[in-house]
C-alpha atoms as a PDB file:
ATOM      1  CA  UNK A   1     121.315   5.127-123.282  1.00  0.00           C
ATOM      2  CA  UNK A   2     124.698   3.068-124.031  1.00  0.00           C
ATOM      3  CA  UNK A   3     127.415   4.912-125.612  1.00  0.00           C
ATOM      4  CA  UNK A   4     130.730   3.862-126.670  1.00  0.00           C
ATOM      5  CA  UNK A   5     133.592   6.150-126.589  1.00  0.00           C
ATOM      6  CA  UNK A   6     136.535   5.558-128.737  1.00  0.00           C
ATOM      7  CA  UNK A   7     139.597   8.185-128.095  1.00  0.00           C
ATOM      8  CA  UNK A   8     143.050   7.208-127.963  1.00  0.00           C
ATOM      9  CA  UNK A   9     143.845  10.369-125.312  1.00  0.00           C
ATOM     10  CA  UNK A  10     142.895   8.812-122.292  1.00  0.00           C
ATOM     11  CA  UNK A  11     143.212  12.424-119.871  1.00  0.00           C
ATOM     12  CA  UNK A  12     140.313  13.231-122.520  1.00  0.00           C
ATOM     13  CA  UNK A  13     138.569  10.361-122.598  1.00  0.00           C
ATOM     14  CA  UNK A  14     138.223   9.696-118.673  1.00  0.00           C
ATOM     15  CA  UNK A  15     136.609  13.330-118.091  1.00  0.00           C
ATOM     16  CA  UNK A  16     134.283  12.706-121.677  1.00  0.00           C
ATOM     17  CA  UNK A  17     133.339   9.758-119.914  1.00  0.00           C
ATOM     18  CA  UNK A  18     132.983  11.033-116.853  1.00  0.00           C
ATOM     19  CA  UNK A  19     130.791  13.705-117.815  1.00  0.00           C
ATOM     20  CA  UNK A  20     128.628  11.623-119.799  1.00  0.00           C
ATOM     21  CA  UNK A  21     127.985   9.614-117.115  1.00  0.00           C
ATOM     22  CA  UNK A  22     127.011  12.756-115.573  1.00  0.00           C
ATOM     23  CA  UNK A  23     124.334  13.126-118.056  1.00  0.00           C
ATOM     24  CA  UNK A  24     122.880   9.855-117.462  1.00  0.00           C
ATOM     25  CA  UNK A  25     124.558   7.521-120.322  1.00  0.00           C
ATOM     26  CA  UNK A  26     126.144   4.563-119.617  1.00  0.00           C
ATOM     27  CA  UNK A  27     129.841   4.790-120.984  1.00  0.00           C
ATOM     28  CA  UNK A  28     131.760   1.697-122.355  1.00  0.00           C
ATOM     29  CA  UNK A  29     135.619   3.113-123.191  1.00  0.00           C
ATOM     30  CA  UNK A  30     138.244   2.182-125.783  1.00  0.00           C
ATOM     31  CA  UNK A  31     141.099   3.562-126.074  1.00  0.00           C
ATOM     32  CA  UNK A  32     142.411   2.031-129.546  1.00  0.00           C
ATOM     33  CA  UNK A  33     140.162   1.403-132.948  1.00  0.00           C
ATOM     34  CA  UNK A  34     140.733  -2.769-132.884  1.00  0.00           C
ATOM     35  CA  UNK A  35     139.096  -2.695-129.475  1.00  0.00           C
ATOM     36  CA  UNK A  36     136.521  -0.440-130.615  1.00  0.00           C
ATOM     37  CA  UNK A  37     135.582  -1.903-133.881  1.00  0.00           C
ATOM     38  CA  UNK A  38     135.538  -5.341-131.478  1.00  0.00           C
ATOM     39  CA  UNK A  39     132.720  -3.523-129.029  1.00  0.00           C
ATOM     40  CA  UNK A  40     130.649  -1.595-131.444  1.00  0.00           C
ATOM     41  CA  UNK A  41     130.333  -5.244-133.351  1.00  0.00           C
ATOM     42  CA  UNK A  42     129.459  -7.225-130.753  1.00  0.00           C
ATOM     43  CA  UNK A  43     127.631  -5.231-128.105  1.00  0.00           C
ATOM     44  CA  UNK A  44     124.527  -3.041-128.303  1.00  0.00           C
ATOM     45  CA  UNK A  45     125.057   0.688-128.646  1.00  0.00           C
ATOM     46  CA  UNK A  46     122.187   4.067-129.143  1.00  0.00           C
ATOM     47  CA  UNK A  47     125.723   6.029-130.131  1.00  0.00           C
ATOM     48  CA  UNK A  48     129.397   5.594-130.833  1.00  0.00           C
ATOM     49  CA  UNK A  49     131.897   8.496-130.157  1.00  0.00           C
ATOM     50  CA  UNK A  50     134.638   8.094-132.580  1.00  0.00           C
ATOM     51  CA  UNK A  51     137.895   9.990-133.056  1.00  0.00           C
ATOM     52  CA  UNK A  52     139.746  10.084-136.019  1.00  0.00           C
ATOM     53  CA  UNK A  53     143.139   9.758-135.012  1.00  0.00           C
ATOM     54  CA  UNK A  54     143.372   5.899-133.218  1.00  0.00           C
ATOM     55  CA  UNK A  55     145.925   3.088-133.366  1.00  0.00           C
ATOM     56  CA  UNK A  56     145.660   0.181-135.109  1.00  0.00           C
ATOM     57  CA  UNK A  57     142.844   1.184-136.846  1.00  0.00           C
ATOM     58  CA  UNK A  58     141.648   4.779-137.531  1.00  0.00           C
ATOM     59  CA  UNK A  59     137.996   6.296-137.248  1.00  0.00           C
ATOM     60  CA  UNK A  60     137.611   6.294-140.441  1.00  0.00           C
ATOM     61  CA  UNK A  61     138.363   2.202-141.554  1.00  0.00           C
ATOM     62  CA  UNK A  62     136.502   1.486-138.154  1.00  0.00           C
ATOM     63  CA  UNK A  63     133.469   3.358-139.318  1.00  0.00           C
ATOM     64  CA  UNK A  64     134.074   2.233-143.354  1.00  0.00           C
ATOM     65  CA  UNK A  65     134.034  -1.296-141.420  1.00  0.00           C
ATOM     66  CA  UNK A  66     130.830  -0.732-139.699  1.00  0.00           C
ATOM     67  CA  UNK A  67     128.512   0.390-142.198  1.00  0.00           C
ATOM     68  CA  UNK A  68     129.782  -2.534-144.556  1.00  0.00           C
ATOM     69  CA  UNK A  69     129.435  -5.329-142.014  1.00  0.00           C
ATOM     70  CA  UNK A  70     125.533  -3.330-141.481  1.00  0.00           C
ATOM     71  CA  UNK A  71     126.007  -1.683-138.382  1.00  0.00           C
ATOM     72  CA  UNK A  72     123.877   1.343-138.351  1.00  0.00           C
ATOM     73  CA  UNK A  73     124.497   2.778-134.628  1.00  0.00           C
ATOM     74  CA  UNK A  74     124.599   6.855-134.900  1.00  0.00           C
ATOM     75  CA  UNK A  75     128.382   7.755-135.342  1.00  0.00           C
ATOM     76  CA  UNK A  76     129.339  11.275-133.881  1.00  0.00           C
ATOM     77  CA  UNK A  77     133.070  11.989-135.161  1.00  0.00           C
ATOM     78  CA  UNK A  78     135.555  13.645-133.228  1.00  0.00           C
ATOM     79  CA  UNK A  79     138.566  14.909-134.314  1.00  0.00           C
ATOM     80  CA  UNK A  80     141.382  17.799-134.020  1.00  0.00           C
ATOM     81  CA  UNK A  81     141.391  18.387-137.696  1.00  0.00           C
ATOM     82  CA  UNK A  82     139.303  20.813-139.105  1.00  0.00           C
ATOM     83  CA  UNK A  83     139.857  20.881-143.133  1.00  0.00           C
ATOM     84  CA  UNK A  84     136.313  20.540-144.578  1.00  0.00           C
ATOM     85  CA  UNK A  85     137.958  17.412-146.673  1.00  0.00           C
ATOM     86  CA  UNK A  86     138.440  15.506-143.317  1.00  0.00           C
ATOM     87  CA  UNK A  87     134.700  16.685-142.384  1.00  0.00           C
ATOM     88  CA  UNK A  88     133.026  15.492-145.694  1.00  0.00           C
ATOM     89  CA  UNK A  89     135.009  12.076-145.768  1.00  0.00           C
ATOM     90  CA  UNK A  90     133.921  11.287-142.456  1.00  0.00           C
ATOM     91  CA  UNK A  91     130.272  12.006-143.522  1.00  0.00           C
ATOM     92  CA  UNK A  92     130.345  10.125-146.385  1.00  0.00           C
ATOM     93  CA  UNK A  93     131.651   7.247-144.829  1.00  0.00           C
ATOM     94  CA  UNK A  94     128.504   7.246-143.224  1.00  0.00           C
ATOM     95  CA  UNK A  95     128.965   9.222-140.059  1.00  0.00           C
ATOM     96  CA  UNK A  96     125.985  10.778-138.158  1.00  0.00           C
ATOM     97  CA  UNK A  97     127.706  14.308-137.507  1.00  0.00           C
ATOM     98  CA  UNK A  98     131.051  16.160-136.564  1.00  0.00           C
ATOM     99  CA  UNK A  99     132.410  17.541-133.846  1.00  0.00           C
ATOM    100  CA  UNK A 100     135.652  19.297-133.878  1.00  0.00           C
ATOM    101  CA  UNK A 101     138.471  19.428-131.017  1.00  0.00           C
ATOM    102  CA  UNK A 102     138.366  21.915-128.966  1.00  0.00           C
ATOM    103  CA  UNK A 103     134.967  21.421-128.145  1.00  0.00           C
ATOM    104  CA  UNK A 104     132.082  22.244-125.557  1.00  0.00           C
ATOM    105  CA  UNK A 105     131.120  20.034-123.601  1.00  0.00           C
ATOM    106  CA  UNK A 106     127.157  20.887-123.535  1.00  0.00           C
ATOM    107  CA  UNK A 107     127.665  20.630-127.547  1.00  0.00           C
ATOM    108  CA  UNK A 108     128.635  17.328-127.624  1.00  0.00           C
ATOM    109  CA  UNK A 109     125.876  15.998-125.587  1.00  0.00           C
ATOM    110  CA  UNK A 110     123.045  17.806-127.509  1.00  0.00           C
ATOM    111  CA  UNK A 111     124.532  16.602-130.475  1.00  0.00           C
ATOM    112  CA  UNK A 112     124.860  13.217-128.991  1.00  0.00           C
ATOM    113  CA  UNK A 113     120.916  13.209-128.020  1.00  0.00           C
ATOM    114  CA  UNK A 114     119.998  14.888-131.668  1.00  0.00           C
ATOM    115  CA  UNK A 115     121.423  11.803-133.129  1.00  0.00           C
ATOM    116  CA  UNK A 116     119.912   9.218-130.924  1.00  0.00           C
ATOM    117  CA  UNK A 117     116.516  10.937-131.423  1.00  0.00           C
ATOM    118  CA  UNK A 118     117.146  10.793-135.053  1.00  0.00           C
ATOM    119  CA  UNK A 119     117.785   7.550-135.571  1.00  0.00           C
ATOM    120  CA  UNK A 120     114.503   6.216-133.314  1.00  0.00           C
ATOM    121  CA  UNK A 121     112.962   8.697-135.755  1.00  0.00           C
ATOM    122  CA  UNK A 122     112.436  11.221-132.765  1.00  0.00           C
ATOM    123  CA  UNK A 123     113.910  14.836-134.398  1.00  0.00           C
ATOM    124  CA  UNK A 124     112.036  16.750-131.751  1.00  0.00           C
ATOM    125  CA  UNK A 125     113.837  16.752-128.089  1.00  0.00           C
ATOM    126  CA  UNK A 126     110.058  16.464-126.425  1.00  0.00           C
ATOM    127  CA  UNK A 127     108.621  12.953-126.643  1.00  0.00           C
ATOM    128  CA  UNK A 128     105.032  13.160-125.819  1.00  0.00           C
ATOM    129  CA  UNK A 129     102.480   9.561-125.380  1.00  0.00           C
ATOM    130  CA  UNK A 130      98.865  10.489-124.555  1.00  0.00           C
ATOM    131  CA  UNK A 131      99.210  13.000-121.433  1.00  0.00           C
ATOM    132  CA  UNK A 132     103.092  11.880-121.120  1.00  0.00           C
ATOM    133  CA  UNK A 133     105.907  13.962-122.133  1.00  0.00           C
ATOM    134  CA  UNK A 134     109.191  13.500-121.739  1.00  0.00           C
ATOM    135  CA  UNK A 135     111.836  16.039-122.338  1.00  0.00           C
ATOM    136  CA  UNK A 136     114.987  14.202-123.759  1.00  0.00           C
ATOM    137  CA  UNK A 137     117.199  17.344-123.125  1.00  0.00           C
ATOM    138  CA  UNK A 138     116.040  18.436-119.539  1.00  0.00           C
ATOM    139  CA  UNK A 139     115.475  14.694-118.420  1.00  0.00           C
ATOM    140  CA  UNK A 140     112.467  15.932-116.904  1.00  0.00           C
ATOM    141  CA  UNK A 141     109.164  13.898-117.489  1.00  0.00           C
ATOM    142  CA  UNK A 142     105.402  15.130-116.810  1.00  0.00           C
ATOM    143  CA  UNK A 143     101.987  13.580-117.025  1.00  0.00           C
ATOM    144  CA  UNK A 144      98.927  15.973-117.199  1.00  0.00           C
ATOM    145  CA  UNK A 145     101.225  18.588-117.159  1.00  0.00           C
ATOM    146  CA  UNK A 146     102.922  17.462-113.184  1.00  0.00           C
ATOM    147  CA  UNK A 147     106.363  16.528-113.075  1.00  0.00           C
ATOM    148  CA  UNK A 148     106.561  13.069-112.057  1.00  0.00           C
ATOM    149  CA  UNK A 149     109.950  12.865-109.955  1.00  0.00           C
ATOM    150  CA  UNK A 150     111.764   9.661-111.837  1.00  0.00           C
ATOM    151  CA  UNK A 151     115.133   9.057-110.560  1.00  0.00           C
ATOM    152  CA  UNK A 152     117.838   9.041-112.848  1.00  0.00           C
ATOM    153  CA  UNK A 153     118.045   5.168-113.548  1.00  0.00           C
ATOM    154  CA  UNK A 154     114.029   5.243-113.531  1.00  0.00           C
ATOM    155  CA  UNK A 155     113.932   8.264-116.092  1.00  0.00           C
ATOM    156  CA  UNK A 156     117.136   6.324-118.316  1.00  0.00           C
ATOM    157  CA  UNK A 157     114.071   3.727-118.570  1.00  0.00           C
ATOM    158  CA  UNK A 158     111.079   5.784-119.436  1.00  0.00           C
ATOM    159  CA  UNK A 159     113.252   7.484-122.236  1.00  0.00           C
ATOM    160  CA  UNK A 160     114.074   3.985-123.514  1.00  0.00           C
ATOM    161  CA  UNK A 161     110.581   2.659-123.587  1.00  0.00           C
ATOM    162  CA  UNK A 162     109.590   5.984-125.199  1.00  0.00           C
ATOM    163  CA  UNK A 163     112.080   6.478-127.730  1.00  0.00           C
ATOM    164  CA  UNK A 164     111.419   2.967-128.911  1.00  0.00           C
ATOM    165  CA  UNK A 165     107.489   3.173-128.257  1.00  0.00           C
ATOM    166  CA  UNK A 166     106.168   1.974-131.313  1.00  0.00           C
ATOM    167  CA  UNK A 167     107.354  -1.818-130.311  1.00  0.00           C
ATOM    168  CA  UNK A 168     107.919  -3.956-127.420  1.00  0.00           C
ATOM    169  CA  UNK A 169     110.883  -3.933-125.957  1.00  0.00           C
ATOM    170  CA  UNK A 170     112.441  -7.030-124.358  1.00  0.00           C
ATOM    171  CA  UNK A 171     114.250  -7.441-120.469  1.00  0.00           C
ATOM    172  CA  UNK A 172     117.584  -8.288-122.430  1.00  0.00           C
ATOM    173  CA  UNK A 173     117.278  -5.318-124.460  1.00  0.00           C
ATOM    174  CA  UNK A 174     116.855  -2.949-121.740  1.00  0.00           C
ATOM    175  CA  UNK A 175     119.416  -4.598-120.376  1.00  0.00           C
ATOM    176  CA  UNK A 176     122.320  -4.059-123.255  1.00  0.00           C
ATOM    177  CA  UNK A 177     120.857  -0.596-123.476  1.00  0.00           C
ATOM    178  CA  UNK A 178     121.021   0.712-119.863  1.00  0.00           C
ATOM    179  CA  UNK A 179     123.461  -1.264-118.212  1.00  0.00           C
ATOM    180  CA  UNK A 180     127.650  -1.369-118.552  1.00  0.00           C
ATOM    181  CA  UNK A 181     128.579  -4.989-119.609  1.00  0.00           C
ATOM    182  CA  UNK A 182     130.210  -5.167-116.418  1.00  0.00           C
ATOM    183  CA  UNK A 183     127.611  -4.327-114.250  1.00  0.00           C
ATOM    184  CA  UNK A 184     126.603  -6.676-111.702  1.00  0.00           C
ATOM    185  CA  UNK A 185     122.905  -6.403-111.572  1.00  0.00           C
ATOM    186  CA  UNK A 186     120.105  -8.175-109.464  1.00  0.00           C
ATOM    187  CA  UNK A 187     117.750 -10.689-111.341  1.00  0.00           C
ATOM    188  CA  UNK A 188     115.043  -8.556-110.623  1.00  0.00           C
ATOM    189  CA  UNK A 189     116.178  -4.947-111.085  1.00  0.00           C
ATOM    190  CA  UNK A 190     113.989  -4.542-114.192  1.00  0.00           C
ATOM    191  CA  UNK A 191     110.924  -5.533-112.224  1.00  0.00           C
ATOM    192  CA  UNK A 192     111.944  -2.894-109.702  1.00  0.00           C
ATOM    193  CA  UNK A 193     112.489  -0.326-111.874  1.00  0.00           C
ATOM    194  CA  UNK A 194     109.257  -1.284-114.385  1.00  0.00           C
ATOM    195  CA  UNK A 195     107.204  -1.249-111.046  1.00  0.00           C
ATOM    196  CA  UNK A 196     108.396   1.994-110.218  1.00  0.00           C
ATOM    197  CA  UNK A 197     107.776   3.298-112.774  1.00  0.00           C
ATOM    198  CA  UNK A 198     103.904   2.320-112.829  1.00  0.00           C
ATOM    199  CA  UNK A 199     103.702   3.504-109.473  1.00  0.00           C
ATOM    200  CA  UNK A 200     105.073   7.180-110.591  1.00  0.00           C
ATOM    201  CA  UNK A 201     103.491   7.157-114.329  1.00  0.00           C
ATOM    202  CA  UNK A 202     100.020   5.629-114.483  1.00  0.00           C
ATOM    203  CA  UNK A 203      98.936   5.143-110.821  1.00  0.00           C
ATOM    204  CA  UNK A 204      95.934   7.558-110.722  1.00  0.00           C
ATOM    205  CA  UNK A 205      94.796   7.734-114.129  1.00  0.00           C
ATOM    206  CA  UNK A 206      92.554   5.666-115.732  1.00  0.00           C
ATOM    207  CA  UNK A 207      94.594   5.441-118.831  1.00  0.00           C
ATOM    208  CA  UNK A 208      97.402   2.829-118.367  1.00  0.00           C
ATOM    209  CA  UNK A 209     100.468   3.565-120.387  1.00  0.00           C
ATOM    210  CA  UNK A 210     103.384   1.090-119.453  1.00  0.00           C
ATOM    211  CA  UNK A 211     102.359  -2.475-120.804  1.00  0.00           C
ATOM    212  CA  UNK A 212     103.915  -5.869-120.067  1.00  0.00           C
ATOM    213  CA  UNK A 213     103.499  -8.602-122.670  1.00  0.00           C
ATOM    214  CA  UNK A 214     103.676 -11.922-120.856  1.00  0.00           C
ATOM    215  CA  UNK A 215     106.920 -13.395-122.211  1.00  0.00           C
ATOM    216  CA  UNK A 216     107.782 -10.924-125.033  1.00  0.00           C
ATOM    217  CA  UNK A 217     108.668  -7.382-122.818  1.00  0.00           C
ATOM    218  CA  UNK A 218     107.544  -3.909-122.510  1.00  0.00           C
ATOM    219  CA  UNK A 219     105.476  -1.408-124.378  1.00  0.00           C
ATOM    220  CA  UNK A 220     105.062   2.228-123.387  1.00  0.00           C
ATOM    221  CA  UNK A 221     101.623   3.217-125.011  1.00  0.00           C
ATOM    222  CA  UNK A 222      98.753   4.767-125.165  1.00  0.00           C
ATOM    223  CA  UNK A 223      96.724   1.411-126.455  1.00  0.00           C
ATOM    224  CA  UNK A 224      93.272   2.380-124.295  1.00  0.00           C
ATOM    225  CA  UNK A 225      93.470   0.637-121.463  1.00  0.00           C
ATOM    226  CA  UNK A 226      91.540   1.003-118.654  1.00  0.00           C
ATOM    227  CA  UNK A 227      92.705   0.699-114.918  1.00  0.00           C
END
């Protein structure tokens, strides 16, 4: 998943980012709100980290400016104040949730994954597909109940295909969604990673679950296919 961080203290924002990257997100970093309104308009994001207090432009215009302009990426805001009139104003600007500074760590992220559940209308941190479940806290995902041993970057595109089952899913969009926009990436990584992926999920069982529509993308689901 693609997150965008914007927090003016860059000490903080290198270790945030460094431990989300830990946690398997890919972590695009601003460090003022121009820049950030900028990204979160013109890239693809699953969640935007925004603090309050910014240059320029403050967490609270950037996100006013998002929902007007119909941007409706989760917002998680992050800030050192702690008045409950700073809270609801942030909320009713149309923030996600609220995290105030000092925080922990593990907080953030579960509250980072709550919201992208959320808004791919997943509330419940276990994604299951047929005989497939994927746990979206543990990163750990089984078939028929055995752990299937995904790599990180493999697992980062399971989750995607599963959080976003009910449609197809397109190579550009995985690749907005899973990659930094400076990454410098092989033509045919998705192919390596999609075959992988077959390989590790459906290799075995008579039920196919990963689905490639010539032209169009990706599906992961349970449509009754047999091998």
């Amino acid at each position: 998943m693609r997150l965008l961080l914007v927090e003016d203290e860059k000490p903080l924002a290198k270790v945030l980012k460094k431990g989300l990257e830990e946690q398997g997100f890919t972590v695009e970093l601003s460090f003022d709100g121009e820049d950030g309104l900028f990204l979160a308009q013109n890239y693809a994001f699953d969640v935007i980290l925004l603090d309050i207090m910014l240059p320029n432009i403050n967490g609270l215009e950037l996100l006013q400016t998002l929902r007007k302009s119909g941007v409706e990426t989760p917002v998680l805001m992050v800030t050192a104040k702690r008045e409950m009139h700073d809270k609801v104003t942030g909320l009713e600007s149309g923030a996600d949730d609220y995290i105030s500074k000092p925080f922990d760590f593990p907080e953030v992220v579960a509250r980072i994954r709550s919201a992208i559940r959320r808004s791919k209308g997943k509330p419940m941190p276990v994604v299951e597909i047929a005989d497939l479940a994927i746990d979206t806290n543990t990163r750990v995902a089984m078939r028929a109940g055995q752990a299937l041993g995904l790599s990180s970057k493999e697992y980062d595109y399971l989750e995607y295909l599963a959080l976003n089952h009910q449609r197809v899913v397109s190579r550009n969009e995985l690749l907005d969604h899973l990659y930094s926009a400076s990454y410098d990436f092989d033509s045919n990584i998705i192919d390596v990673y999609i075959s992988n992926l077959r390989r590790k999920v459906d290799r075995g069982f008579d039920r196919k679950l990963i689905h490639t529509l010539r032209g169009a993308g990706y599906r992961l689901a349970n449509l009754g296919e047999k091998a």
